[in-house]
N, C-alpha and C. Protein backbone atom coordinates (compact mmCIF):
# COMPACT_ATOMS: atom_id res chain seq x y z
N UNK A 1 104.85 83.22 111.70
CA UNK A 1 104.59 83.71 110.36
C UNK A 1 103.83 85.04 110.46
N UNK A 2 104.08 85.91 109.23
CA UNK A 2 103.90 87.65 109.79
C UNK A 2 103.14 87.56 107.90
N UNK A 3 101.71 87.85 107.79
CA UNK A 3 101.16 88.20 106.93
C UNK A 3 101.55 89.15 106.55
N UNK A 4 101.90 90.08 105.52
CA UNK A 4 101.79 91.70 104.64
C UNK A 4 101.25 91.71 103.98
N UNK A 5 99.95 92.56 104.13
CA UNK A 5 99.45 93.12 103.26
C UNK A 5 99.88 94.19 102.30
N UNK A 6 100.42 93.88 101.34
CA UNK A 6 100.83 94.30 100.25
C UNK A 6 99.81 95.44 99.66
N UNK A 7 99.68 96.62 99.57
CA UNK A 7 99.09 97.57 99.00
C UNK A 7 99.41 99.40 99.11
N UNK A 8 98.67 99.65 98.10
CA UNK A 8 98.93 101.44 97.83
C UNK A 8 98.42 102.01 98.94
N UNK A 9 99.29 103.22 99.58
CA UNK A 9 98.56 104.00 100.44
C UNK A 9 97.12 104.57 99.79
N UNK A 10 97.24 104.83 98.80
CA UNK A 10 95.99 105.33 98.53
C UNK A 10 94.86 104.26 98.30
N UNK A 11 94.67 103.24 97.94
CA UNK A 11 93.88 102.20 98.68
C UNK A 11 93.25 101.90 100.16
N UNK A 12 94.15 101.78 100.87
CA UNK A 12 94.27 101.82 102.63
C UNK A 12 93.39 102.79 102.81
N UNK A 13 93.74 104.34 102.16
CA UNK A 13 93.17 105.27 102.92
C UNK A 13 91.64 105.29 102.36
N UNK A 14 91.37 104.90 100.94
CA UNK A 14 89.92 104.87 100.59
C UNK A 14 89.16 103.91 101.40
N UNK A 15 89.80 102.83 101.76
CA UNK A 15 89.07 101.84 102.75
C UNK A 15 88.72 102.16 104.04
N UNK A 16 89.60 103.02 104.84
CA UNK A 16 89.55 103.14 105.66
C UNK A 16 88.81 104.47 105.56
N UNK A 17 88.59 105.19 104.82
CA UNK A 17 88.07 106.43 105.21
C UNK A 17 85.83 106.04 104.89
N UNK A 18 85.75 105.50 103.67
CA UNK A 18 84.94 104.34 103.88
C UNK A 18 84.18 103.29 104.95
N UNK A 19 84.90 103.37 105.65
CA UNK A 19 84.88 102.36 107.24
C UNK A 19 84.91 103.33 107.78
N UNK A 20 85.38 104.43 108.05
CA UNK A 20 85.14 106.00 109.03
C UNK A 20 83.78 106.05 108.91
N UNK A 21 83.53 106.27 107.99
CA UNK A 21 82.06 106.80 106.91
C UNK A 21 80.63 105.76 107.77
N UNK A 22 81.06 104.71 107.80
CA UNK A 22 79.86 104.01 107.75
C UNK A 22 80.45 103.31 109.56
N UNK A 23 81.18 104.04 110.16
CA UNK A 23 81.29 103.92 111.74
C UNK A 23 81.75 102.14 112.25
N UNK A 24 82.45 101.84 111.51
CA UNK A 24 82.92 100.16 111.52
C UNK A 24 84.75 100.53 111.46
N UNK A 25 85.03 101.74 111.88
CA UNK A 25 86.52 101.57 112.38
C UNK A 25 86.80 102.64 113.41
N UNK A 26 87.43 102.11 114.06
CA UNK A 26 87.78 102.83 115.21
C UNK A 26 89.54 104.00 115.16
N UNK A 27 90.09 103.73 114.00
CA UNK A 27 91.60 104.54 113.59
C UNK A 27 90.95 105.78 112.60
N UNK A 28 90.94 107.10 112.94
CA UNK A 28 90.81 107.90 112.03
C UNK A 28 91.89 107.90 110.68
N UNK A 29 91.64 108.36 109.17
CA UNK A 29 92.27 108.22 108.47
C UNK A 29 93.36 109.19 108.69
N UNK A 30 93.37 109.91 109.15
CA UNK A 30 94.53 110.87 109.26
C UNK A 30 95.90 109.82 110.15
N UNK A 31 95.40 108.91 110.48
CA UNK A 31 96.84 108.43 111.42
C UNK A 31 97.61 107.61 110.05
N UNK A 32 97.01 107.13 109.39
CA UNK A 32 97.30 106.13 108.51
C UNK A 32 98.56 106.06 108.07
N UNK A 33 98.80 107.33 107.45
CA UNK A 33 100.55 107.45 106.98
C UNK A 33 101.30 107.39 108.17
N UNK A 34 100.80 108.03 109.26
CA UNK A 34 101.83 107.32 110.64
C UNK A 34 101.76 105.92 110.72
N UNK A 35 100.93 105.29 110.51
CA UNK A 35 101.04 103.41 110.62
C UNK A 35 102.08 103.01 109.45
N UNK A 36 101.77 103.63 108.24
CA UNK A 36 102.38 103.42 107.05
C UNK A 36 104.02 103.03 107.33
N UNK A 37 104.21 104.78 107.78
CA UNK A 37 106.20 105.14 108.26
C UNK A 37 106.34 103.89 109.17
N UNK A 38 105.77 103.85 110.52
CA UNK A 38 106.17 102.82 111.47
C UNK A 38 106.33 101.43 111.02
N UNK A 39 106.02 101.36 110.19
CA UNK A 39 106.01 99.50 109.48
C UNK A 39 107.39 99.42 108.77
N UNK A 40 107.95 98.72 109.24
CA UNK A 40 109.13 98.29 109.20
C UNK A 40 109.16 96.69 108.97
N UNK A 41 109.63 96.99 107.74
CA UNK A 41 110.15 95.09 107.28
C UNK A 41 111.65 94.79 107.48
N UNK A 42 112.22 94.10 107.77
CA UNK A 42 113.74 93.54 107.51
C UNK A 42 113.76 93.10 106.20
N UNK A 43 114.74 93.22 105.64
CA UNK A 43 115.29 92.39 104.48
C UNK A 43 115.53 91.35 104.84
N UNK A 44 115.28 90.21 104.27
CA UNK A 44 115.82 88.64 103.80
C UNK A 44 115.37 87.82 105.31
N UNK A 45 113.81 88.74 106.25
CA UNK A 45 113.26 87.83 106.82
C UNK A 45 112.50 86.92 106.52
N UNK A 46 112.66 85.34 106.64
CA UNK A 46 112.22 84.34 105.51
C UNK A 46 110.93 84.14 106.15
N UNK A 47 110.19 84.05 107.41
CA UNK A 47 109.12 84.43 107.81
C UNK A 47 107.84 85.41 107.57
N UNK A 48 108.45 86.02 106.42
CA UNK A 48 106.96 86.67 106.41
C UNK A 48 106.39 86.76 104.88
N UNK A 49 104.88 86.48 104.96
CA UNK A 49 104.44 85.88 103.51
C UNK A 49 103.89 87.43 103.09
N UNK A 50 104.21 87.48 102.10
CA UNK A 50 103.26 88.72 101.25
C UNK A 50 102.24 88.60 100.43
N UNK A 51 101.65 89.36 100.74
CA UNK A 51 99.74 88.86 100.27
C UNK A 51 99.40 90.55 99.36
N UNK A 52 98.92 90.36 98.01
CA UNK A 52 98.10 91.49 97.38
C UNK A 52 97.17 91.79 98.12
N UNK A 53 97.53 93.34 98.82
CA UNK A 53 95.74 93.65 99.82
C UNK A 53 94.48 94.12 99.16
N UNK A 54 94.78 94.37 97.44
CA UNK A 54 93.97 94.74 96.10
C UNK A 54 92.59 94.07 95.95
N UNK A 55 92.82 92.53 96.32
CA UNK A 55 92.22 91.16 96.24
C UNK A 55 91.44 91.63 97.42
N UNK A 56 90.49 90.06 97.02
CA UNK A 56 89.03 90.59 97.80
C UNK A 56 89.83 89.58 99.38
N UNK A 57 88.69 89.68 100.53
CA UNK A 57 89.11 89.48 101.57
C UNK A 57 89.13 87.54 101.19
N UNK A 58 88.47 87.08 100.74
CA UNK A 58 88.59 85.47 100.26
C UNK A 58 89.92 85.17 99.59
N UNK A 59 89.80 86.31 98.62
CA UNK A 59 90.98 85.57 97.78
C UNK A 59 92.58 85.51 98.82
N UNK A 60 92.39 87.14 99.74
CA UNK A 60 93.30 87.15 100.41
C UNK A 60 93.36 85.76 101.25
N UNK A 61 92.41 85.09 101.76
CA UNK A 61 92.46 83.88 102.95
C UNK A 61 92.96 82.43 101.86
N UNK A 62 92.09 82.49 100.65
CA UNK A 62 92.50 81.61 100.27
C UNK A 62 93.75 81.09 99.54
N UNK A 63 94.30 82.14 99.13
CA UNK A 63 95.68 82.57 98.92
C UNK A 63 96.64 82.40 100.02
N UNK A 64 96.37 82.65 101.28
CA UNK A 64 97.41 82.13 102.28
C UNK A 64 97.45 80.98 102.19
N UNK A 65 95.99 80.23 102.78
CA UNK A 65 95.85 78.83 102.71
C UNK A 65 96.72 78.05 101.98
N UNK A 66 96.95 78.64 100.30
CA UNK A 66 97.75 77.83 99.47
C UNK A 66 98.93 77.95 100.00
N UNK A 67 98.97 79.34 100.39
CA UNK A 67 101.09 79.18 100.23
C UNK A 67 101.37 78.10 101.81
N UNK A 68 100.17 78.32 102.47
CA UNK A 68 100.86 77.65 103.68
C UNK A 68 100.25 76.15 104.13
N UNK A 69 99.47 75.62 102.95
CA UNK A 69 99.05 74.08 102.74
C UNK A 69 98.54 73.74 103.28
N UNK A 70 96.97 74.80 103.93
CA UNK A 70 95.66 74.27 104.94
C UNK A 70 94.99 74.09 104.15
């Protein structure tokens, strides 16, 4: 099973530039849209769950939990 985080580049990059800021990430924001392009989904792979990355980091866990019945 393959989590996605579901969200706006421009989100990602406020978080992450945020986490630059306060020295708790190690990816400068400038690579980001290169991670962005490289992410590659298949169509109609039934393996992978999509998750709102908007939501706080709980709701994100507890939200899997449901779809996957822990």
């Amino acid at each position: 099973m393959f989590v996605y985080l579901n969200t706006t580049a421009e989100l990602l990059s406020a978080r992450l530039i945020a986490r630059e800021i306060t020295g708790t990430h190690f990816m400068p924001a400038v690579l980001l849209q290169s991670q962005i392009d490289a992410l590659k989904l298949e169509e109609g792979e039934d393996d992978i769950l999509e998750m709102d990355a908007s939501m706080t980091p709980s709701e994100i866990v507890d939200g899997i939990r449901r779809k996957l019945s822990f």
